[in-house]
C-alpha atoms as a PDB file:
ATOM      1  CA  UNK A   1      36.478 -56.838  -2.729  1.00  0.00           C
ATOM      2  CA  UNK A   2      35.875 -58.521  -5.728  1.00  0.00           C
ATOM      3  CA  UNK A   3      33.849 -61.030  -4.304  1.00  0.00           C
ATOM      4  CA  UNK A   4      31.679 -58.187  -3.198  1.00  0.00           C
ATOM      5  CA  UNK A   5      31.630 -56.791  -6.432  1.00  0.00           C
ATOM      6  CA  UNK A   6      30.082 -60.195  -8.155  1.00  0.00           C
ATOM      7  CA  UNK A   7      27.623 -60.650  -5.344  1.00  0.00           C
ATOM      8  CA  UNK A   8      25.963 -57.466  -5.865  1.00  0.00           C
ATOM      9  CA  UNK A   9      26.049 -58.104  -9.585  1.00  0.00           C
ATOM     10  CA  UNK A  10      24.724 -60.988  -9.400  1.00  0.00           C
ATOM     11  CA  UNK A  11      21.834 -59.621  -6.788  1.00  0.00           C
ATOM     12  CA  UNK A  12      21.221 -57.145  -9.120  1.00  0.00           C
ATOM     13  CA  UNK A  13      20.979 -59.266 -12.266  1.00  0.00           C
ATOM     14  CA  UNK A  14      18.354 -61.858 -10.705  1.00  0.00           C
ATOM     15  CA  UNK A  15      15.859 -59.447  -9.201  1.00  0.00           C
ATOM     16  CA  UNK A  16      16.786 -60.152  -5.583  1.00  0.00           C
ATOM     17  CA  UNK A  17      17.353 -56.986  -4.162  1.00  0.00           C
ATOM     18  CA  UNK A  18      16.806 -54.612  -6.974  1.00  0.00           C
ATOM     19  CA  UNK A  19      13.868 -53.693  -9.305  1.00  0.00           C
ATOM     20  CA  UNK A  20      13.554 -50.985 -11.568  1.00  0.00           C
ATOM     21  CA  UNK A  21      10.176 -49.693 -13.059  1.00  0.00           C
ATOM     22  CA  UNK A  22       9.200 -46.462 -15.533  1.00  0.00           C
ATOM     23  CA  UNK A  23       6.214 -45.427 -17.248  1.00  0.00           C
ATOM     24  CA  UNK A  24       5.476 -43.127 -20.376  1.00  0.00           C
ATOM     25  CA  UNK A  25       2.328 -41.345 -20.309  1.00  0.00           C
ATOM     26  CA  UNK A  26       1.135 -39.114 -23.517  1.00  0.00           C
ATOM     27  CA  UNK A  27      -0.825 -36.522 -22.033  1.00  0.00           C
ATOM     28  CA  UNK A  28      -3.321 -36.004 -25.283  1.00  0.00           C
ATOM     29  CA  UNK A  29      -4.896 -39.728 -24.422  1.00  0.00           C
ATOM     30  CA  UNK A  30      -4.317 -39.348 -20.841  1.00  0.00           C
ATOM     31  CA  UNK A  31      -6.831 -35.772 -20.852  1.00  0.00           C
ATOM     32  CA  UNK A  32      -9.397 -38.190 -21.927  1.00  0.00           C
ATOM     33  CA  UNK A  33      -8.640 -40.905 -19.257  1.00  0.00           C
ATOM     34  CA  UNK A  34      -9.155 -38.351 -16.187  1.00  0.00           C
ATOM     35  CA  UNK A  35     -12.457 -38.050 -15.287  1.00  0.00           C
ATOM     36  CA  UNK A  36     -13.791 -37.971 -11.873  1.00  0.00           C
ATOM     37  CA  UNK A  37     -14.121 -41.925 -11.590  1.00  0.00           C
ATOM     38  CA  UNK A  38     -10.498 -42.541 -12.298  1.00  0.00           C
ATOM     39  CA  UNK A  39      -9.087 -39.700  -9.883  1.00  0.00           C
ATOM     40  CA  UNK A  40     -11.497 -41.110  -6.913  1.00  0.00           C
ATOM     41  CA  UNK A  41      -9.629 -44.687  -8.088  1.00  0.00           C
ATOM     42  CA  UNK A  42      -6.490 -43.904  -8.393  1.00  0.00           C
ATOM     43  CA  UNK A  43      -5.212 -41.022  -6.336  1.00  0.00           C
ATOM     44  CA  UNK A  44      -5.214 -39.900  -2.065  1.00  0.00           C
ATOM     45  CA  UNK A  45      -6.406 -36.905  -1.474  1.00  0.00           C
ATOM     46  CA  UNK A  46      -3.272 -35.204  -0.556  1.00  0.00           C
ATOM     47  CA  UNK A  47      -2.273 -35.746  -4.188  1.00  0.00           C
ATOM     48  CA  UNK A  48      -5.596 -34.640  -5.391  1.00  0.00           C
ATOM     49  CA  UNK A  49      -5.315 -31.874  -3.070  1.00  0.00           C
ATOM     50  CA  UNK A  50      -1.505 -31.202  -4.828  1.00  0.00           C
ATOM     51  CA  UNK A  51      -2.400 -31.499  -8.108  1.00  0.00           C
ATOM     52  CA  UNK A  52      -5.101 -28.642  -7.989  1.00  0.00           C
ATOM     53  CA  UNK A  53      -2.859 -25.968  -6.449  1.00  0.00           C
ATOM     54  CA  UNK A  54      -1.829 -25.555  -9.920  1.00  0.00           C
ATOM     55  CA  UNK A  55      -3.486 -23.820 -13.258  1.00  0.00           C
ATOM     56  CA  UNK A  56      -2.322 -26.714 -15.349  1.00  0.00           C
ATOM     57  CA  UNK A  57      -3.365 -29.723 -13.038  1.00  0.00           C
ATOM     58  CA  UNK A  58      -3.334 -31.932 -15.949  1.00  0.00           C
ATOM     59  CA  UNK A  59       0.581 -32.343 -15.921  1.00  0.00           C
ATOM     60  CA  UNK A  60       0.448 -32.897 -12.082  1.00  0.00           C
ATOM     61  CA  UNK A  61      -2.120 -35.380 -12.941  1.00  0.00           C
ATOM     62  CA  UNK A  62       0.308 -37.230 -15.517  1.00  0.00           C
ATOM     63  CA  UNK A  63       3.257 -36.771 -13.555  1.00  0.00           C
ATOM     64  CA  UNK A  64       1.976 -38.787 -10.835  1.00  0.00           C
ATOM     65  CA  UNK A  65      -0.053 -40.700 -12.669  1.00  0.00           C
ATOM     66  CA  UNK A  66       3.404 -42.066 -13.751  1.00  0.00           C
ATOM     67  CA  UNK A  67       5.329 -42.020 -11.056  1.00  0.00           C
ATOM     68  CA  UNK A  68       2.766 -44.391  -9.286  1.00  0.00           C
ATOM     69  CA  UNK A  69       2.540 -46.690 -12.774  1.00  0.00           C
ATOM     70  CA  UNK A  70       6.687 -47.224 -12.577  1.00  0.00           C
ATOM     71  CA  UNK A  71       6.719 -47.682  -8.456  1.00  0.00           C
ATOM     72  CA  UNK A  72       4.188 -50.360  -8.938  1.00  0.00           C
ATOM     73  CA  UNK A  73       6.305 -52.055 -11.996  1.00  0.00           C
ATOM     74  CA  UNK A  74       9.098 -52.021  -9.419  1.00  0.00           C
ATOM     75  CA  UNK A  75       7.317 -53.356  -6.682  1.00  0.00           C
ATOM     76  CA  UNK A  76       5.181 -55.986  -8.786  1.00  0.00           C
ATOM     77  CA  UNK A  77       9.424 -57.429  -9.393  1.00  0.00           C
ATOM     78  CA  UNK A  78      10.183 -58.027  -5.636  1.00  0.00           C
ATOM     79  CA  UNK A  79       6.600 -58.350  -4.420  1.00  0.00           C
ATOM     80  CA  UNK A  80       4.255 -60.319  -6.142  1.00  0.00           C
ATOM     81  CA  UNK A  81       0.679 -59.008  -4.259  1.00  0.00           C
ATOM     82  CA  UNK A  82      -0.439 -56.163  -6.201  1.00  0.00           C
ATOM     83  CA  UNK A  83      -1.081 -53.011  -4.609  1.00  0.00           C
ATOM     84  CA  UNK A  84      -3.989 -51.037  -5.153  1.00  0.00           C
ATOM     85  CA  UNK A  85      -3.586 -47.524  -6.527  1.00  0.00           C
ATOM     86  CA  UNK A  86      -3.836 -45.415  -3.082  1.00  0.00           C
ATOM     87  CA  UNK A  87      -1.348 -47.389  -1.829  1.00  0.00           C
ATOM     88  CA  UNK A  88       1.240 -45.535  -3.813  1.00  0.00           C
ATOM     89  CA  UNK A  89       1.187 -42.315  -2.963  1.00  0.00           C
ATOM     90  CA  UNK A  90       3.662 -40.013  -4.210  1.00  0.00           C
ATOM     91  CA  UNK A  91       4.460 -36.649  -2.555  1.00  0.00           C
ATOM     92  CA  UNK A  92       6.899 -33.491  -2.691  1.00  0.00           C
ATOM     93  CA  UNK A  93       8.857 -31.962  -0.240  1.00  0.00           C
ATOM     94  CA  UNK A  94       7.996 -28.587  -1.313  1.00  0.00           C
ATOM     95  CA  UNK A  95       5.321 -26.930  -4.194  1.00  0.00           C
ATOM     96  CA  UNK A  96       7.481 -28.953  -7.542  1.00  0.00           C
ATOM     97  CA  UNK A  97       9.321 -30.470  -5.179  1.00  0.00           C
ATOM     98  CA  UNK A  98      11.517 -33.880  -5.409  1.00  0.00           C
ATOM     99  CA  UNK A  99       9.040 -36.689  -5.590  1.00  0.00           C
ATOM    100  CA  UNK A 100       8.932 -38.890  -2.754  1.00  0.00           C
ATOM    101  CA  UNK A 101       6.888 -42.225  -2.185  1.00  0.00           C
ATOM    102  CA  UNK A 102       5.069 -43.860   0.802  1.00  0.00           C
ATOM    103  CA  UNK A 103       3.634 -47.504   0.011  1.00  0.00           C
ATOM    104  CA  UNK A 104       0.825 -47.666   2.926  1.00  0.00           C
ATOM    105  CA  UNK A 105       0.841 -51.714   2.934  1.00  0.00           C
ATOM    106  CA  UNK A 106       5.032 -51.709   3.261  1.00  0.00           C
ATOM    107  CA  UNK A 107       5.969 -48.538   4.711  1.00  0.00           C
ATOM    108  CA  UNK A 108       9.408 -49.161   5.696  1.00  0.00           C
ATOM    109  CA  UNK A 109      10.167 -52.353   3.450  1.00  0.00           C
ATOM    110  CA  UNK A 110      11.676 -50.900   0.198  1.00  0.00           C
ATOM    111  CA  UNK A 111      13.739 -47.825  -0.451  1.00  0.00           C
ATOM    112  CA  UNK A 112      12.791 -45.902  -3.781  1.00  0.00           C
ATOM    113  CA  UNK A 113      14.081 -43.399  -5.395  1.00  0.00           C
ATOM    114  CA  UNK A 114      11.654 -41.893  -8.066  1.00  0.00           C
ATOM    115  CA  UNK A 115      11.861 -39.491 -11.097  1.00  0.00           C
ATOM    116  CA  UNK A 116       9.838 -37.496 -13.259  1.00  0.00           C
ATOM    117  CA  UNK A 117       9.971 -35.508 -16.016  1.00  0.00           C
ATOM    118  CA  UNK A 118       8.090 -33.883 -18.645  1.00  0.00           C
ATOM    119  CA  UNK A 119       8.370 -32.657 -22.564  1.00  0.00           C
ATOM    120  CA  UNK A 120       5.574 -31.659 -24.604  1.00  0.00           C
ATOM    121  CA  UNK A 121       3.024 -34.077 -24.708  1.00  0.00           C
ATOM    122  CA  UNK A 122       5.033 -36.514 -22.949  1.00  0.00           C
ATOM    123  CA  UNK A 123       5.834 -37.411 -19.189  1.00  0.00           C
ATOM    124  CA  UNK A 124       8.031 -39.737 -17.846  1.00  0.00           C
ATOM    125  CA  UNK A 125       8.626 -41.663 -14.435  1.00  0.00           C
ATOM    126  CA  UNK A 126      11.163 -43.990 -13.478  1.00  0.00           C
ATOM    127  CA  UNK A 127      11.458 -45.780 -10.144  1.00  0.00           C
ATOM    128  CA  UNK A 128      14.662 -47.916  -8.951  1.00  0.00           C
ATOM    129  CA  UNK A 129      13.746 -49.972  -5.742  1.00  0.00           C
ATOM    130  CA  UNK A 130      16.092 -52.120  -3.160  1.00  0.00           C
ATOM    131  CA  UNK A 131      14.908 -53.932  -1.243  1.00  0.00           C
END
């Protein structure tokens, strides 16, 4: 057992099977940052679609925004190709749902768990990935 305990330890403490990513976004500069360009860029159109169902589609915007930011820090640990923004795509079970992800390029290769959260001006994703 506590040979068990030291391996996974260990695995954890070099990056081998575990990566953890997060990302702070301050919505006053991120307002400016969404124009049409950037969503076409950056997000499918189920999440575009998602993100408009609600009057204040600016925090949807954010809140994905950084979900996708920390599940790419996470992946960029264990993976070094990049993946491009649409490749990410984060989704909820129901209307403010728990956040899922699919990566299109590794569908089945990592499990994630993601959260987000918001206060004020701030949101706030983080994203722990094994490999």
């Amino acid at each position: 057992m506590e040979n068990e305990i030291l391996t996974t330890l260990s695995e954890c403490s070099t990056g081998d099977k575990f990566a953890v990513g997060n990302d702070l976004v301050f919505m006053p500069v991120f307002r400016n940052s969404l124009t049409d360009l950037f969503k076409k860029k950056v997000y499918t159109a189920a999440e575009i679609a998602y993100c408009e169902q609600f009057n204040d589609s600016l925090l949807r915007y954010a809140s994905t925004w950084a979900a996708k930011e920390a599940v790419y820090k996470a992946v960029k640990q264990l993976n070094s190709k990049a993946l491009g923004w649409n490749k990410i795509e984060i989704s909820r079970e129901k209307t403010a749902g728990r956040p899922t992800v699919t990566l299109h390029q590794h569908p089945d290769k990592y499990k994630i768990s993601l959260t987000i959260s918001h206060d004020g001006d701030y949101v706030w994703a983080i994203a722990i990935i094994e490999r």
